[in-house]
PDB file of N, CA and C in Angstrom:
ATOM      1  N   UNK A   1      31.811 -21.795   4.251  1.00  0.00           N
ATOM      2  CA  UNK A   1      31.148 -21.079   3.179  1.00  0.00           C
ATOM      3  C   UNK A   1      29.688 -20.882   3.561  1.00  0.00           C
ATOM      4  N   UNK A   2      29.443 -19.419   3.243  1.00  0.00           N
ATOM      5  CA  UNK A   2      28.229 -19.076   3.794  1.00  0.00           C
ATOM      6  C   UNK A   2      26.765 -19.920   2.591  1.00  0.00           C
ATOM      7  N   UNK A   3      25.822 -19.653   2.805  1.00  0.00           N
ATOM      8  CA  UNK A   3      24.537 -19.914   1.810  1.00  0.00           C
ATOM      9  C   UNK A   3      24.547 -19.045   0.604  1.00  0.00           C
ATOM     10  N   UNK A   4      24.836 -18.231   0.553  1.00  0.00           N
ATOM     11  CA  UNK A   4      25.638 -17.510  -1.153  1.00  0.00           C
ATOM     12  C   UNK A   4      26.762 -16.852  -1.014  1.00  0.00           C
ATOM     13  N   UNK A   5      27.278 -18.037  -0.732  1.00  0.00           N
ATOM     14  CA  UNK A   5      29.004 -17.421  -1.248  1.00  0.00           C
ATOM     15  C   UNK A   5      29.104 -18.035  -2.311  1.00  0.00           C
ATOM     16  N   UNK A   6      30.137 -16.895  -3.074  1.00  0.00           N
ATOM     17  CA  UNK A   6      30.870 -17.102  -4.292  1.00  0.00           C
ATOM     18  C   UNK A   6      31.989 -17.392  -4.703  1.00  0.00           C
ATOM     19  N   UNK A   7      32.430 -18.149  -5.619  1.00  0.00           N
ATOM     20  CA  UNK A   7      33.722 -18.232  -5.384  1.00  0.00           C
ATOM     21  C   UNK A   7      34.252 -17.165  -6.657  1.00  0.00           C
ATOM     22  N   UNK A   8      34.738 -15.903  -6.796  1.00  0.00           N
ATOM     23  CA  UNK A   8      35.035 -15.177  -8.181  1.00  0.00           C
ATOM     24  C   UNK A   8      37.060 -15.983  -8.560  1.00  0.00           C
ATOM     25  N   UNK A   9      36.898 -15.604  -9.860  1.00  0.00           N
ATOM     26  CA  UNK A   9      38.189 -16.466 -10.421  1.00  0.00           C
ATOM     27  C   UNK A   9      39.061 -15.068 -10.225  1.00  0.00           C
ATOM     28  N   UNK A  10      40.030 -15.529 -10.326  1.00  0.00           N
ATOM     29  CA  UNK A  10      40.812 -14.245 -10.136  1.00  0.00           C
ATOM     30  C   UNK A  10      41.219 -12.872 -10.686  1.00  0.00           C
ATOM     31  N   UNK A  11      40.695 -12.995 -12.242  1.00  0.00           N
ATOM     32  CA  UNK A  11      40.875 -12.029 -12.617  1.00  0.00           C
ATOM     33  C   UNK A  11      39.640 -11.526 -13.179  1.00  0.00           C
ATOM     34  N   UNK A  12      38.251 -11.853 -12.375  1.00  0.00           N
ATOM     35  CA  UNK A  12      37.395 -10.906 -11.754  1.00  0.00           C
ATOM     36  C   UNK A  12      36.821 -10.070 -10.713  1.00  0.00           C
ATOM     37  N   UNK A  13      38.081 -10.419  -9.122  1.00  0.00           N
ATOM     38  CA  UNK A  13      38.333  -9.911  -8.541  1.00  0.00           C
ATOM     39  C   UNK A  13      38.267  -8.397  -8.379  1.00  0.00           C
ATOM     40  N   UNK A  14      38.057  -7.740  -6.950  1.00  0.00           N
ATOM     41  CA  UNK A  14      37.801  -6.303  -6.649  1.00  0.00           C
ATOM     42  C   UNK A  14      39.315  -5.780  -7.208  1.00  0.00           C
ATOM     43  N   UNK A  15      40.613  -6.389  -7.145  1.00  0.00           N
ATOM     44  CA  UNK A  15      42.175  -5.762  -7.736  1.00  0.00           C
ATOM     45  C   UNK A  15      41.718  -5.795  -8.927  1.00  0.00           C
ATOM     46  N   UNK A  16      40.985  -6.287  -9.946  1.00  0.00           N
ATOM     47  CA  UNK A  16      40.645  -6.037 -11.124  1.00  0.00           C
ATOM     48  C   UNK A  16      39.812  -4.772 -11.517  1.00  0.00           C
ATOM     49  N   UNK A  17      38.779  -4.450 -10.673  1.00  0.00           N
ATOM     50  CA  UNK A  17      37.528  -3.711 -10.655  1.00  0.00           C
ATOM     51  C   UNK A  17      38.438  -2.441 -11.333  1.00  0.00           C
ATOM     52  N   UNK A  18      39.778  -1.929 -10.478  1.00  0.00           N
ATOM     53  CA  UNK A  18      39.981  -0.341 -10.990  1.00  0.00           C
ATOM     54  C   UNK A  18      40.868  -0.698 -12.089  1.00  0.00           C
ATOM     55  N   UNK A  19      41.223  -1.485 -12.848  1.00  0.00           N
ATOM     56  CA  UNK A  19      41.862  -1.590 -14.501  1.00  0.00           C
ATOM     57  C   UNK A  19      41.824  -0.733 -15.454  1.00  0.00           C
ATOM     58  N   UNK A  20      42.547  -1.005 -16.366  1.00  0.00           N
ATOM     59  CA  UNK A  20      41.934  -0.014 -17.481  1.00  0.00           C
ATOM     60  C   UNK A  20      41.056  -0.325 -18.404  1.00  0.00           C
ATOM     61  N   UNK A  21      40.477   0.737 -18.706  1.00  0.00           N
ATOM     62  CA  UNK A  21      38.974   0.125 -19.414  1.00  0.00           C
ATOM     63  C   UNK A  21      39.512   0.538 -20.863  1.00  0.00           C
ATOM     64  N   UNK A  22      39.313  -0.473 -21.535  1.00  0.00           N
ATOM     65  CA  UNK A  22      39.407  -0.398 -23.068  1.00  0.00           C
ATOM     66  C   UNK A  22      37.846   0.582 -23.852  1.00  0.00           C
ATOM     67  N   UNK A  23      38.776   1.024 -24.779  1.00  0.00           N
ATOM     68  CA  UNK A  23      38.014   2.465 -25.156  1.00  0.00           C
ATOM     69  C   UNK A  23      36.754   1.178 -26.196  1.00  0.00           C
ATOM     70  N   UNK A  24      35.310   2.101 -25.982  1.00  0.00           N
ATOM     71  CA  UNK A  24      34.545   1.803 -26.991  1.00  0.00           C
ATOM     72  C   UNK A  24      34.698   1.735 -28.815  1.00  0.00           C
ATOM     73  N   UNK A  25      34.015   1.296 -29.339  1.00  0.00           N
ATOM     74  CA  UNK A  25      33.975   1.848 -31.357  1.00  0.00           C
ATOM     75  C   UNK A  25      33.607   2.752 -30.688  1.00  0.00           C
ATOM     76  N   UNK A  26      33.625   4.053 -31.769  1.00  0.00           N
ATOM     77  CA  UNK A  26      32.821   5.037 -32.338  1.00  0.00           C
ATOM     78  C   UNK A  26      31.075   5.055 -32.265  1.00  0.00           C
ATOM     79  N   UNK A  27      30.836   4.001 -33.151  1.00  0.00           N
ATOM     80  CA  UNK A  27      29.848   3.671 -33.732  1.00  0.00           C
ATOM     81  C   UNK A  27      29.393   3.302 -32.293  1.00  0.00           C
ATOM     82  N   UNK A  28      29.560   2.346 -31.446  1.00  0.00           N
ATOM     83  CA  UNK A  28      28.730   2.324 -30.008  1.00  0.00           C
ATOM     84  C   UNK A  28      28.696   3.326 -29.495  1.00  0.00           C
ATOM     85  N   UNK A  29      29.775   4.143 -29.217  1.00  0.00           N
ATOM     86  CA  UNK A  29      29.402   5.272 -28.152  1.00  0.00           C
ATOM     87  C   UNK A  29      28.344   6.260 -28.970  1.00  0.00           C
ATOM     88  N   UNK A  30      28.069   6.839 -30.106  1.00  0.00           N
ATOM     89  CA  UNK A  30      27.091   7.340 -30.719  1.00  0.00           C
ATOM     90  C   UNK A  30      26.129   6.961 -30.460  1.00  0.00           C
ATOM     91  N   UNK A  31      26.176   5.979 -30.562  1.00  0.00           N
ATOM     92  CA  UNK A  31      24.732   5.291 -29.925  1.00  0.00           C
ATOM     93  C   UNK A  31      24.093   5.144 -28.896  1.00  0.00           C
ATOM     94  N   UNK A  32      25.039   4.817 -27.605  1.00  0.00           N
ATOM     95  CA  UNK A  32      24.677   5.237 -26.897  1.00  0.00           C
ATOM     96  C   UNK A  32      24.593   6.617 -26.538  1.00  0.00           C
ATOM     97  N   UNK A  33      25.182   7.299 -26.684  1.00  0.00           N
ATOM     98  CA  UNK A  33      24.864   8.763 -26.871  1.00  0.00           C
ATOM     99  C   UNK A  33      23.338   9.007 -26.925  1.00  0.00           C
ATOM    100  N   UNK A  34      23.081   8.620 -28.159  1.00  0.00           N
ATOM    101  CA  UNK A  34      21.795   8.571 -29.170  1.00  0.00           C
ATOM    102  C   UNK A  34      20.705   8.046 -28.013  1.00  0.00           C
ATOM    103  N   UNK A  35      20.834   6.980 -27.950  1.00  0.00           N
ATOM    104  CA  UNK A  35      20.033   6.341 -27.010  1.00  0.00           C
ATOM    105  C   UNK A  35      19.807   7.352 -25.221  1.00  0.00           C
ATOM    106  N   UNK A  36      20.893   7.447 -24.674  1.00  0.00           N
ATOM    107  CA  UNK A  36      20.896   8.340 -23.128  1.00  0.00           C
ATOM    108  C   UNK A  36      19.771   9.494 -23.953  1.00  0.00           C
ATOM    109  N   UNK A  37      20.290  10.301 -25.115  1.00  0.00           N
ATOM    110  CA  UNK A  37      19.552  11.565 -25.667  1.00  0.00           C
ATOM    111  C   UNK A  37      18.123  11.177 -25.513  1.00  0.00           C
ATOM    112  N   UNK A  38      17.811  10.298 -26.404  1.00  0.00           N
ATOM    113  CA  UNK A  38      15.853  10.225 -26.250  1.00  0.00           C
ATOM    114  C   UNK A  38      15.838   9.481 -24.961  1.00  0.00           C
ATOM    115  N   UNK A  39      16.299   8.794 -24.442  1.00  0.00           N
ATOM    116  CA  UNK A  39      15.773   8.448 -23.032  1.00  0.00           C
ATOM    117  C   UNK A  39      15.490   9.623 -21.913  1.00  0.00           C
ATOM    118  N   UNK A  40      16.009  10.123 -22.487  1.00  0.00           N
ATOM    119  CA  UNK A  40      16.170  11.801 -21.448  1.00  0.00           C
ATOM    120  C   UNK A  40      14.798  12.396 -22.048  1.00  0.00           C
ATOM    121  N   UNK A  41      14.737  12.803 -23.131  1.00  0.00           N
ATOM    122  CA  UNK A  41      13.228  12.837 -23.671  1.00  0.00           C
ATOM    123  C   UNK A  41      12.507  12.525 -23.286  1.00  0.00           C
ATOM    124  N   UNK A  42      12.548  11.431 -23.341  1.00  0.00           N
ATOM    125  CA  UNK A  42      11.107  10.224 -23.137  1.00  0.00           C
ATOM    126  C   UNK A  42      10.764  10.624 -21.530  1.00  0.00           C
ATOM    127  N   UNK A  43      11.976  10.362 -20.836  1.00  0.00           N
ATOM    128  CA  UNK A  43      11.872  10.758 -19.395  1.00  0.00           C
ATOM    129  C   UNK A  43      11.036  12.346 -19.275  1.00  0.00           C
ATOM    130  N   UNK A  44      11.772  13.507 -19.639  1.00  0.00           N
ATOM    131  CA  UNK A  44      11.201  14.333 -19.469  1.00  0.00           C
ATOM    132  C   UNK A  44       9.448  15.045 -19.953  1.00  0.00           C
ATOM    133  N   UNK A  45       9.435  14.006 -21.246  1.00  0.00           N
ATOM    134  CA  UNK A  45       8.125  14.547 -21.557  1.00  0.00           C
ATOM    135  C   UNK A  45       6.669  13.679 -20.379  1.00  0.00           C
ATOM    136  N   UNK A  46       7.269  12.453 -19.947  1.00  0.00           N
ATOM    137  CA  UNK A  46       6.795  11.919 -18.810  1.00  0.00           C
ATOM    138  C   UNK A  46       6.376  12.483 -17.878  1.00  0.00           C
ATOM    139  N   UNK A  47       7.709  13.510 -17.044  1.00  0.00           N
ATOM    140  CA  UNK A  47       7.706  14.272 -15.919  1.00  0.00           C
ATOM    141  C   UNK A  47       6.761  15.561 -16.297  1.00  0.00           C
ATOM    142  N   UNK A  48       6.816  16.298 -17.559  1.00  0.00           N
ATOM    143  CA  UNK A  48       5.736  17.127 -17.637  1.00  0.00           C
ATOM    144  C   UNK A  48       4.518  16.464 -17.763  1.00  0.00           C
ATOM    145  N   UNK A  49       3.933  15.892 -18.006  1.00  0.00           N
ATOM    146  CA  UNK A  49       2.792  14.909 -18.176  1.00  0.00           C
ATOM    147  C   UNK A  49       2.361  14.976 -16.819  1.00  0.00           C
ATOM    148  N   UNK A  50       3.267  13.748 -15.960  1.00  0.00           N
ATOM    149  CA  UNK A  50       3.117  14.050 -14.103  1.00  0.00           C
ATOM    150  C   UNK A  50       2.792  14.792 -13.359  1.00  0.00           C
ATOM    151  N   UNK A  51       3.248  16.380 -13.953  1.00  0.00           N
ATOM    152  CA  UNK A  51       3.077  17.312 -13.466  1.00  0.00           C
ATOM    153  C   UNK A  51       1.697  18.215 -13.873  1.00  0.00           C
ATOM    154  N   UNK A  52       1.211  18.253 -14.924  1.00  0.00           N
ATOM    155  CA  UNK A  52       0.096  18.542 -15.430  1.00  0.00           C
ATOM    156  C   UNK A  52      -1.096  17.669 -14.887  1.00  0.00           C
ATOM    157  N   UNK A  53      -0.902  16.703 -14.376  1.00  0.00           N
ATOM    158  CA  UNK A  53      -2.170  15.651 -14.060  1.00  0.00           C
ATOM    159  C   UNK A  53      -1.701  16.190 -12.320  1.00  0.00           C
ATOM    160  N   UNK A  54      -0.719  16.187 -11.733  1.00  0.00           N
ATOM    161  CA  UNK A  54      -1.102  16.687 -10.166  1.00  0.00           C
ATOM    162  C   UNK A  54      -1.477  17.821  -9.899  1.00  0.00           C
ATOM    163  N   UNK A  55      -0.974  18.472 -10.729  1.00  0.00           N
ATOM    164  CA  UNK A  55      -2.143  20.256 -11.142  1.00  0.00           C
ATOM    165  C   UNK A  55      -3.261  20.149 -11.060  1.00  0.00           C
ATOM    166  N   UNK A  56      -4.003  19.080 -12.030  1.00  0.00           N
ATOM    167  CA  UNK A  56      -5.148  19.027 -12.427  1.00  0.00           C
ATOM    168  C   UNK A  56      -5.960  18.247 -11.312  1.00  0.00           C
ATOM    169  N   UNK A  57      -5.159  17.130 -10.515  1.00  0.00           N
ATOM    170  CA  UNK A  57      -5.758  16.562  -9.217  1.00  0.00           C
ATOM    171  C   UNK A  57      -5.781  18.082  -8.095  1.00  0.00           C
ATOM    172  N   UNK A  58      -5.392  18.455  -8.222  1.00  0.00           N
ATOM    173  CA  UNK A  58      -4.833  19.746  -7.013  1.00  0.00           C
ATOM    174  C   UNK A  58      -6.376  20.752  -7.668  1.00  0.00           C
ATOM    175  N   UNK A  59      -6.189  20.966  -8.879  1.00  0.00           N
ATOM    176  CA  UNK A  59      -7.446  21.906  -9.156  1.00  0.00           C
ATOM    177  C   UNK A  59      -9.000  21.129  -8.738  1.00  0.00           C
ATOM    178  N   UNK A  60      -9.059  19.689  -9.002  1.00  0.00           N
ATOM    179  CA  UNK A  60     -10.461  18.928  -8.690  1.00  0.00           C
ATOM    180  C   UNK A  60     -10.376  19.033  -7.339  1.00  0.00           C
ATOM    181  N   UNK A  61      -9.394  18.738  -6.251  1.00  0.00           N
ATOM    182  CA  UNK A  61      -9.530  18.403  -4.777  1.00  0.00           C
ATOM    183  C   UNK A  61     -10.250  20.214  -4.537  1.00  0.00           C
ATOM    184  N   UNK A  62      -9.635  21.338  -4.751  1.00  0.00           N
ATOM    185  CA  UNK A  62      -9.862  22.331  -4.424  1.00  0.00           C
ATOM    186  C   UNK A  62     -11.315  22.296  -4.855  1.00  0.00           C
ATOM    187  N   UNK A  63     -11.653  22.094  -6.160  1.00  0.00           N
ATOM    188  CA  UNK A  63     -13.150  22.265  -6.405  1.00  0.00           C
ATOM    189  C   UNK A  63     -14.167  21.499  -5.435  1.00  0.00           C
ATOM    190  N   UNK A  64     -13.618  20.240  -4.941  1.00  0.00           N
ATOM    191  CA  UNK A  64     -14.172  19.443  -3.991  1.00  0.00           C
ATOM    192  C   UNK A  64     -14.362  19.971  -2.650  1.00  0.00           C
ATOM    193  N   UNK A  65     -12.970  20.399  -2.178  1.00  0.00           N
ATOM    194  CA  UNK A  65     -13.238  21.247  -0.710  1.00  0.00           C
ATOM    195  C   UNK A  65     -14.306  22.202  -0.916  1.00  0.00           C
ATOM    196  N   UNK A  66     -14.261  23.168  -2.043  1.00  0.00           N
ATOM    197  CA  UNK A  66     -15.182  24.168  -1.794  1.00  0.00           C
ATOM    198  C   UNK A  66     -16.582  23.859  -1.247  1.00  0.00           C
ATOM    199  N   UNK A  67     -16.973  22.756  -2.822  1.00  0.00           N
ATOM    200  CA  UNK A  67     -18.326  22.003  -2.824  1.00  0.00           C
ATOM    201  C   UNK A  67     -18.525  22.222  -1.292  1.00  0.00           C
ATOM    202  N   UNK A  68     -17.629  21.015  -0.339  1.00  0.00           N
ATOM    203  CA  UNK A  68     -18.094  20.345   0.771  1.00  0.00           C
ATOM    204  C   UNK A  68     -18.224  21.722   1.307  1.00  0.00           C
ATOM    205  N   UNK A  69     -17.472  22.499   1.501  1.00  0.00           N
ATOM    206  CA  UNK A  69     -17.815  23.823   2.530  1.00  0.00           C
ATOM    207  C   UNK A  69     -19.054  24.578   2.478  1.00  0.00           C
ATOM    208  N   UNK A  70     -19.025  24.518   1.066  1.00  0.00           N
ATOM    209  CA  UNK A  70     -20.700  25.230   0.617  1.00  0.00           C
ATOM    210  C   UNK A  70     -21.923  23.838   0.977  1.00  0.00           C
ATOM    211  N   UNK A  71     -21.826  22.788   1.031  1.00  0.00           N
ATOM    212  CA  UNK A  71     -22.493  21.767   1.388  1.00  0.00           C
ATOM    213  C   UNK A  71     -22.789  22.101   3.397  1.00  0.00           C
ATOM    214  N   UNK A  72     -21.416  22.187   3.717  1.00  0.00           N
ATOM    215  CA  UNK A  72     -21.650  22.200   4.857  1.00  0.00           C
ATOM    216  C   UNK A  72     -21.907  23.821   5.542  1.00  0.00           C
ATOM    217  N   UNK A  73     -22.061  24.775   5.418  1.00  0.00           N
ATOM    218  CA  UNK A  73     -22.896  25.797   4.827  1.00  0.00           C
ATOM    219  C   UNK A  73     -24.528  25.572   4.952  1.00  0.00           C
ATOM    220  N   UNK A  74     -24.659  25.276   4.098  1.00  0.00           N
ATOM    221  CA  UNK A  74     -26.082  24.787   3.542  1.00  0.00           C
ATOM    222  C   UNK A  74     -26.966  24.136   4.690  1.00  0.00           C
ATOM    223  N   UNK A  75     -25.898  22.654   4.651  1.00  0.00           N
ATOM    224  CA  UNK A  75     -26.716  21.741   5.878  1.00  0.00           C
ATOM    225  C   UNK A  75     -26.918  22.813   7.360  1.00  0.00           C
ATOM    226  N   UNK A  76     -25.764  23.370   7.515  1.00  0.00           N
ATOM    227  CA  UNK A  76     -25.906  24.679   8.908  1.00  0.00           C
ATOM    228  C   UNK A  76     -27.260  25.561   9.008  1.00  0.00           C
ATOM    229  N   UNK A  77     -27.399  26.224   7.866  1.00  0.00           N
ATOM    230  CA  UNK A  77     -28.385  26.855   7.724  1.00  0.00           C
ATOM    231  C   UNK A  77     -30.055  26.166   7.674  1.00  0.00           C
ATOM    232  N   UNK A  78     -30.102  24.610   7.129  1.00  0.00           N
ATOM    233  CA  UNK A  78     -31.628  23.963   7.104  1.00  0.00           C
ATOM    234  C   UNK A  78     -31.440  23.752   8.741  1.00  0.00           C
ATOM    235  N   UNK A  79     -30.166  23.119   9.327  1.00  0.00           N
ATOM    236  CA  UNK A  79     -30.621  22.709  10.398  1.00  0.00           C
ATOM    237  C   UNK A  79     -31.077  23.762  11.457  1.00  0.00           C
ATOM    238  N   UNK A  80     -30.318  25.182  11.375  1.00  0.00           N
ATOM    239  CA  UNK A  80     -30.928  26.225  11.986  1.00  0.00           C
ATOM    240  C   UNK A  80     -32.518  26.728  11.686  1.00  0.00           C
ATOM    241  N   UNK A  81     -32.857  26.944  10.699  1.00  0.00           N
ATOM    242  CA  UNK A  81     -34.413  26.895   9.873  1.00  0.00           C
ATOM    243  C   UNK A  81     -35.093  25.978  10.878  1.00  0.00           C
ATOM    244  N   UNK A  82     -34.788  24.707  11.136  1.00  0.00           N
ATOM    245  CA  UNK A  82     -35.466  23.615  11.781  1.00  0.00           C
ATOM    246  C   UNK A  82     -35.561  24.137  13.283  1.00  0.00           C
ATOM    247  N   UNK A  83     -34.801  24.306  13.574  1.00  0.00           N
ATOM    248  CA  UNK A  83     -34.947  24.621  15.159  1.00  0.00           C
ATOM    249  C   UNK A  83     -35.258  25.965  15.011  1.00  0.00           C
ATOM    250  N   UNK A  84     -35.942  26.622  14.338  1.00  0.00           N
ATOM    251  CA  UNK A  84     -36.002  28.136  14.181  1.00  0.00           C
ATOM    252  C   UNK A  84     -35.086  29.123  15.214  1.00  0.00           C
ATOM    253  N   UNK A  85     -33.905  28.590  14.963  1.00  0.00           N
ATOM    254  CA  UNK A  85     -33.094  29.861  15.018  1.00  0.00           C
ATOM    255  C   UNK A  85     -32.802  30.913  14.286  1.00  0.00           C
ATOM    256  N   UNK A  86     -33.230  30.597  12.964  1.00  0.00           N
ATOM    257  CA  UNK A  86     -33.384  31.910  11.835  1.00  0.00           C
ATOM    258  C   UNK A  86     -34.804  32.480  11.742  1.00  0.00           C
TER     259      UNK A  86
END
């Protein structure tokens, strides 16, 4: 016997696994129903959320590249001024 072996009883066995499954109440499966329904919600209003904030990172990075380009721009032009190449 290995370091986690198990011993299962027999009629929790893998020949058990494909059995027949006894039907739910009513009243549970509604519920769960109910429950999968707003979890799916909840999930999706999440994923739009996610998606509106990597938009909004995507719109700041772009505003950032520009900055730096016009920064580096700028610095091009004092350092030319300095060596009077302009």
């Amino acid at each position: 016997m290995g370091l986690f072996s198990v011993q299962l009883h027999p009629e929790h066995g893998p020949a058990r696994a494909g059995g027949p499954v006894e039907p739910l109440p009513v009243r549970l499966r509604l519920a769960a129903r109910a429950a999968l329904r707003n979890t799916r919600g909840e999930i999706a209003a999440a994923l739009r959320e996610a998606k509106l904030a990597a938009i909004a990172a995507t719109n700041d990075a772009r505003i950032v590249g520009i900055l730096l380009v016009l920064a580096a721009l700028a610095l091009g032009l004092e350092m030319a001024a300095s060596f009077h190449l302009l």
